[in-house]
C-alpha atoms as a PDB file:
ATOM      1  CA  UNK A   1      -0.529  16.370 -88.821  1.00  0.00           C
ATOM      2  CA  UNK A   2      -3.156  16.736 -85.954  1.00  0.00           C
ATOM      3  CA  UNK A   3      -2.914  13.083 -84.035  1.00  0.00           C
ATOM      4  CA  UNK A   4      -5.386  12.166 -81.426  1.00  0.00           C
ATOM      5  CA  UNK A   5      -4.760   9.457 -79.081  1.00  0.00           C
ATOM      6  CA  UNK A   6      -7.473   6.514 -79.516  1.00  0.00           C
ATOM      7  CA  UNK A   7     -10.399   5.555 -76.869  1.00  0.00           C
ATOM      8  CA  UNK A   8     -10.782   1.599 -76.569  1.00  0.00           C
ATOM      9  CA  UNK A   9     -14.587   2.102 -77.993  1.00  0.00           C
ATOM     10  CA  UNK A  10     -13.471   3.960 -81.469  1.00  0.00           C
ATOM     11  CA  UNK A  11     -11.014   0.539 -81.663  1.00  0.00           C
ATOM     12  CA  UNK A  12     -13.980  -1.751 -82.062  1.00  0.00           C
ATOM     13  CA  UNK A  13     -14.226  -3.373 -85.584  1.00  0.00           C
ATOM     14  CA  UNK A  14     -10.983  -2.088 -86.892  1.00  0.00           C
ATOM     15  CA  UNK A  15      -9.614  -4.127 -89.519  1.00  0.00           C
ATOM     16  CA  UNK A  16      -6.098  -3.806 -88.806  1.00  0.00           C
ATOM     17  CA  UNK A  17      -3.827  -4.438 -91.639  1.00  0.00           C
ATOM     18  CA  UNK A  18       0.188  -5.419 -91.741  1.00  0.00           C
ATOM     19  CA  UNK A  19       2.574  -4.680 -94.423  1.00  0.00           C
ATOM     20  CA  UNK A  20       3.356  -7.602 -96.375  1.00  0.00           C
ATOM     21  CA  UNK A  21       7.304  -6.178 -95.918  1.00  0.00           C
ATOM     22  CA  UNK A  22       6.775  -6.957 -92.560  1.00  0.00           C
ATOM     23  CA  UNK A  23       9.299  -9.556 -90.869  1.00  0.00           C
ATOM     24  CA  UNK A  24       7.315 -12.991 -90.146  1.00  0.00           C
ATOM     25  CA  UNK A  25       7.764 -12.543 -86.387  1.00  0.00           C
ATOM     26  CA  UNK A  26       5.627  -9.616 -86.032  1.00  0.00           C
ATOM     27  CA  UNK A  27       8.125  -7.824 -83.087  1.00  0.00           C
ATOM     28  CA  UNK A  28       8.736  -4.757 -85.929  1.00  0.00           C
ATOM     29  CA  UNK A  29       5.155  -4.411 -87.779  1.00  0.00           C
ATOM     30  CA  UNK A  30       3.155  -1.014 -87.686  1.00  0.00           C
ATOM     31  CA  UNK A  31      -0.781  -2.268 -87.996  1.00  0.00           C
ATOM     32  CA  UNK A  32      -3.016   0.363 -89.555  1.00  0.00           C
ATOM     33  CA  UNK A  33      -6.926   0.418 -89.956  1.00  0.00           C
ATOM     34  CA  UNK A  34      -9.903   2.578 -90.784  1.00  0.00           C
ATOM     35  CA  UNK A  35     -12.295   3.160 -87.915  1.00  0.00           C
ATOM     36  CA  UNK A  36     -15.605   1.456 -88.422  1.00  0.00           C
ATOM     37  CA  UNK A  37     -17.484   4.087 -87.477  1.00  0.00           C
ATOM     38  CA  UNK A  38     -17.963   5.956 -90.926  1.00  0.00           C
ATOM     39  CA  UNK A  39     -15.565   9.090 -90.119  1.00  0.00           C
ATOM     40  CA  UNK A  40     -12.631   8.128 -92.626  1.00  0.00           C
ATOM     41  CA  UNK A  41     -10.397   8.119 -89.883  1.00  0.00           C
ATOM     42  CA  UNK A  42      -6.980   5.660 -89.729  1.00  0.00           C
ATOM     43  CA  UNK A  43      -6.023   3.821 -86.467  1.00  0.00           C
ATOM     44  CA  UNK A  44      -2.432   3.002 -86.063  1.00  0.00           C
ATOM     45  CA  UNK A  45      -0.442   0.814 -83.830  1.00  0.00           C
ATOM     46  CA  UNK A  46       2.678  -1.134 -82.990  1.00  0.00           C
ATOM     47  CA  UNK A  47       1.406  -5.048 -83.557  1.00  0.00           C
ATOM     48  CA  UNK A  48       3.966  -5.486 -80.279  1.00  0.00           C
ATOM     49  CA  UNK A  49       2.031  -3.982 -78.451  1.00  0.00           C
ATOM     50  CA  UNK A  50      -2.062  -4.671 -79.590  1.00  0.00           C
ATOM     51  CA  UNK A  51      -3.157  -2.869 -76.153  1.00  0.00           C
ATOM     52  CA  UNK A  52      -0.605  -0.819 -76.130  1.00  0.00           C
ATOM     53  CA  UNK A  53      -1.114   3.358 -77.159  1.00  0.00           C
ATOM     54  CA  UNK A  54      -2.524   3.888 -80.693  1.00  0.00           C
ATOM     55  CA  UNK A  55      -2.884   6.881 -82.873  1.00  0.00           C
ATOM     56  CA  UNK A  56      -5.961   7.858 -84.926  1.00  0.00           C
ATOM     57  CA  UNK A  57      -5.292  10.355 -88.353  1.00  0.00           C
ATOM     58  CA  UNK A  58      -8.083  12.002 -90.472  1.00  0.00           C
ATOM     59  CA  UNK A  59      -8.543  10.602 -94.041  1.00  0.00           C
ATOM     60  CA  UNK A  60      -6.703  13.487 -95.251  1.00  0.00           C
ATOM     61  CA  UNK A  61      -3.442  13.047 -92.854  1.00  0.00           C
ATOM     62  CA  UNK A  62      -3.045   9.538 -93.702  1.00  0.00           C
ATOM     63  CA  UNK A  63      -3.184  10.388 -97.638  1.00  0.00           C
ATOM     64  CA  UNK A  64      -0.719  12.861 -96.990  1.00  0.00           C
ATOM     65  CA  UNK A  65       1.650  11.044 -95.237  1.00  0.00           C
ATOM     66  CA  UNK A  66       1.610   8.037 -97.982  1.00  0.00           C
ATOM     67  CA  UNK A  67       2.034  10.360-100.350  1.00  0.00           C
ATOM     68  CA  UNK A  68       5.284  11.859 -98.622  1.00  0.00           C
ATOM     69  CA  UNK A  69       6.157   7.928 -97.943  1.00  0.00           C
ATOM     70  CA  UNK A  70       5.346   7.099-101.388  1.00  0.00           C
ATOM     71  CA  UNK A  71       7.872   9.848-102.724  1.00  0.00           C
ATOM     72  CA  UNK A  72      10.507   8.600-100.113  1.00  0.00           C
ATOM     73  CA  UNK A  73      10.156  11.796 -97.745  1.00  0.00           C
ATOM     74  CA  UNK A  74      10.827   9.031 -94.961  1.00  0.00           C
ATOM     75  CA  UNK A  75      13.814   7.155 -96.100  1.00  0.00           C
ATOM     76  CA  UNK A  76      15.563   7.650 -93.227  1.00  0.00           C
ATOM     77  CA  UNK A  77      18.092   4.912 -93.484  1.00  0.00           C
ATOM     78  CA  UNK A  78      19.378   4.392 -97.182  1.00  0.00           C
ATOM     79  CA  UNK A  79      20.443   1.088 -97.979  1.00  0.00           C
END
């Protein structure tokens, strides 16, 4: 994946979105939203940290990565 670190200006309109197996407190949620400015591209974060860096991914990484997450490519820790 080619990752790009996000200017302030792309941020503006982002809908972010939290997984709903989240924890309530918000101190462990990754936020995720497409850009608003018609390029298909995702915007993710740490909802921590709203200000703090966030990464932007073509259409085309993000649908690969939830594919690989989708097939369990990033079970890391097995329960």
């Amino acid at each position: 994946m080619h990752s790009v670190p996000a200017e302030t200006a792309e941020l503006a309109g982002v809908a972010w979105h939290i997984s709903t197996h989240s924890d309530s407190s918000g101190a462990s949620c990754v936020e995720a939203g497409v850009l608003a400015d018609d390029t298909e591209r995702v915007a993710v974060r740490h909802s921590h940290y709203p200000d703090g860096p966030t990464i932007i991914y073509t259409r085309r990484e993000w649908e690969a990565f939830l594919a690989g997450a989708k097939a369990g490519e990033f079970d890391f820790f097995e329960s």
